[in-house]
C-alpha atoms as a PDB file:
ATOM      1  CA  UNK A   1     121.726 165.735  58.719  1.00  0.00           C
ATOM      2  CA  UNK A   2     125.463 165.360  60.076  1.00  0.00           C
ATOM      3  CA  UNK A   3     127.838 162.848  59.648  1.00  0.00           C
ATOM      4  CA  UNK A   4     130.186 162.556  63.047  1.00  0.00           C
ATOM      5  CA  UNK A   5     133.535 161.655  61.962  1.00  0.00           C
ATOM      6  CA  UNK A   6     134.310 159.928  65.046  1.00  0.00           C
ATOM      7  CA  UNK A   7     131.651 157.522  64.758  1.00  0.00           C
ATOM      8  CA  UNK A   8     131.098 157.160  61.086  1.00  0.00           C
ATOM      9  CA  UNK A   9     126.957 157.817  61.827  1.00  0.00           C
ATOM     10  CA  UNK A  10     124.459 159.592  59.862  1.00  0.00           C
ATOM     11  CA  UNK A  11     122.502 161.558  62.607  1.00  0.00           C
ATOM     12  CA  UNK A  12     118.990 163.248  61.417  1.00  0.00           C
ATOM     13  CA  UNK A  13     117.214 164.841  63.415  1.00  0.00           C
ATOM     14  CA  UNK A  14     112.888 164.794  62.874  1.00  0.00           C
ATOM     15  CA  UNK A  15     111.983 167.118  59.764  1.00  0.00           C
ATOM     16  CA  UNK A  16     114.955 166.080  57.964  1.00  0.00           C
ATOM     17  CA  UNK A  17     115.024 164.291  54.574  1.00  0.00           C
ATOM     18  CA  UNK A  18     116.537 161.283  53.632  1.00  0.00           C
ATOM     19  CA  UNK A  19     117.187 160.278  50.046  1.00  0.00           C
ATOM     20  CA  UNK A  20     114.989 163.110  48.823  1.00  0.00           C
ATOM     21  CA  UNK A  21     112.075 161.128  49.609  1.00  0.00           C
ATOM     22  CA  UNK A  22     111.880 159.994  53.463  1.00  0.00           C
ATOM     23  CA  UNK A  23     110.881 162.583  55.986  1.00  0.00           C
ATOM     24  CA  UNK A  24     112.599 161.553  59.124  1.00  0.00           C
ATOM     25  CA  UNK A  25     110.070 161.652  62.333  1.00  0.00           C
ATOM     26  CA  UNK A  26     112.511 159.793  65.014  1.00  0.00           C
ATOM     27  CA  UNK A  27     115.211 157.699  65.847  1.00  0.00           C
ATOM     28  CA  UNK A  28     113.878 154.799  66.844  1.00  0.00           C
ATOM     29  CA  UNK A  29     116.841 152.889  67.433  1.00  0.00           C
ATOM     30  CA  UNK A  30     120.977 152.782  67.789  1.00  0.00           C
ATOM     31  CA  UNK A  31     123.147 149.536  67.418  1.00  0.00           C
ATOM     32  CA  UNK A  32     126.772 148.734  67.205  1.00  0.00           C
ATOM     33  CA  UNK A  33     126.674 149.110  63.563  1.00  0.00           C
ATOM     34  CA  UNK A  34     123.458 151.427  62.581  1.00  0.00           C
ATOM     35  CA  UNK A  35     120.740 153.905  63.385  1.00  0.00           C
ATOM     36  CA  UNK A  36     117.036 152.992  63.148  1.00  0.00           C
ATOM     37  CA  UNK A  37     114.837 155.535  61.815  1.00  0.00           C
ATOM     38  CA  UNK A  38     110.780 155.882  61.941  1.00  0.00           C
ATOM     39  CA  UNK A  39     110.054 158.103  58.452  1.00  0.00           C
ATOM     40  CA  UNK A  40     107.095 159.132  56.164  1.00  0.00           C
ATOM     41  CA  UNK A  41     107.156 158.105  52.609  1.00  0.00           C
ATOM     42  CA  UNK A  42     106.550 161.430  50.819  1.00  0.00           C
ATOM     43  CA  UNK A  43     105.487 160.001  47.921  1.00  0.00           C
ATOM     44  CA  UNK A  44     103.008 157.365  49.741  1.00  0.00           C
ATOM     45  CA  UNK A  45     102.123 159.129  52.380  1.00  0.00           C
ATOM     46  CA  UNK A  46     103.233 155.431  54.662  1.00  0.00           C
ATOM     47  CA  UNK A  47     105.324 155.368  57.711  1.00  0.00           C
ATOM     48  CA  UNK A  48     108.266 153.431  57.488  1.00  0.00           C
ATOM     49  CA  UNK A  49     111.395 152.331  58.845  1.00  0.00           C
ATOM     50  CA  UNK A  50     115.112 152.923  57.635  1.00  0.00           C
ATOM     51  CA  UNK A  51     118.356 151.402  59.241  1.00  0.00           C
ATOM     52  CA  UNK A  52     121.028 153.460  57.872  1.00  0.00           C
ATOM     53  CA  UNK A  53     124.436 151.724  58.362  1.00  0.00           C
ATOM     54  CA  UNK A  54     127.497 153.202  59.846  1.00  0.00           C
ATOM     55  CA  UNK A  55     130.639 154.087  57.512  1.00  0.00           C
ATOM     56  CA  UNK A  56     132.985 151.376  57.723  1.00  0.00           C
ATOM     57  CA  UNK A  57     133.356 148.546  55.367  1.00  0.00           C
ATOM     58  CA  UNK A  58     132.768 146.029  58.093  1.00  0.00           C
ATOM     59  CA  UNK A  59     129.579 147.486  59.022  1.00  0.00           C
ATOM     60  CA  UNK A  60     128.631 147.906  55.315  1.00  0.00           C
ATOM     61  CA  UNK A  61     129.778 143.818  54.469  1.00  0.00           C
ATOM     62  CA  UNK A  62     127.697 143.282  58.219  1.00  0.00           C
ATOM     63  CA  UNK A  63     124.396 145.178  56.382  1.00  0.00           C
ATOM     64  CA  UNK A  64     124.643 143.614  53.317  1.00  0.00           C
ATOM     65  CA  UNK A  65     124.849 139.698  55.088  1.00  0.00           C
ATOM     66  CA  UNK A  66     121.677 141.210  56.878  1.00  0.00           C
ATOM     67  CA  UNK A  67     119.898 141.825  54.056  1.00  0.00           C
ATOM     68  CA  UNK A  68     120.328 138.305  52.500  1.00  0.00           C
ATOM     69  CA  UNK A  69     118.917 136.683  55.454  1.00  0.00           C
ATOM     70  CA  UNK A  70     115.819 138.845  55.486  1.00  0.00           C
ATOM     71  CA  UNK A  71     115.244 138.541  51.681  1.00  0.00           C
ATOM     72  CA  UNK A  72     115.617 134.574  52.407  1.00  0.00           C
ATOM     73  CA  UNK A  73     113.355 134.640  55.519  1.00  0.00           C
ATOM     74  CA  UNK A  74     110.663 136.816  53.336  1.00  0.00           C
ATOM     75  CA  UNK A  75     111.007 134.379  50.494  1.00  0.00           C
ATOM     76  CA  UNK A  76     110.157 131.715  53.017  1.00  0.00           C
ATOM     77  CA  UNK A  77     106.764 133.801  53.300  1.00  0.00           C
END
């Protein structure tokens, strides 16, 4: 994994682990404020996806206001 400077990203490439337990395959995805990864749980065996957030308190207050509306719209499930 890097971390550019100039852009505040994490950048994985596939075979990489995140969080000790999330092998990354691909990037599925880039936004303003993230980077949208397809990954194997390695303790489930399950594909999944993880959005890692870029390094700037704006994007991190941006993420967290994301993550209360889709904990409300899965509550609404």
């Amino acid at each position: 994994m890097s971390r550019m400077p100039e852009y505040d990203r994490l950048l994985c490439k596939p075979g990489e682990i995140i969080g000790k337990n999330y092998r990354v395959i691909s990037m599925i995805g880039e936004g303003t404020f993230s980077n949208v990864y397809l990954c194997v749980d390695l303790q489930n065996d399950v594909e999944i996806v993880i959005k890692v957030c870029r390094n700037k308190r704006s994007y991190v207050l941006a993420a967290e206001d994301e993550i209360k509306t889709i904990k409300y719209l899965n509550s609404l499930d």
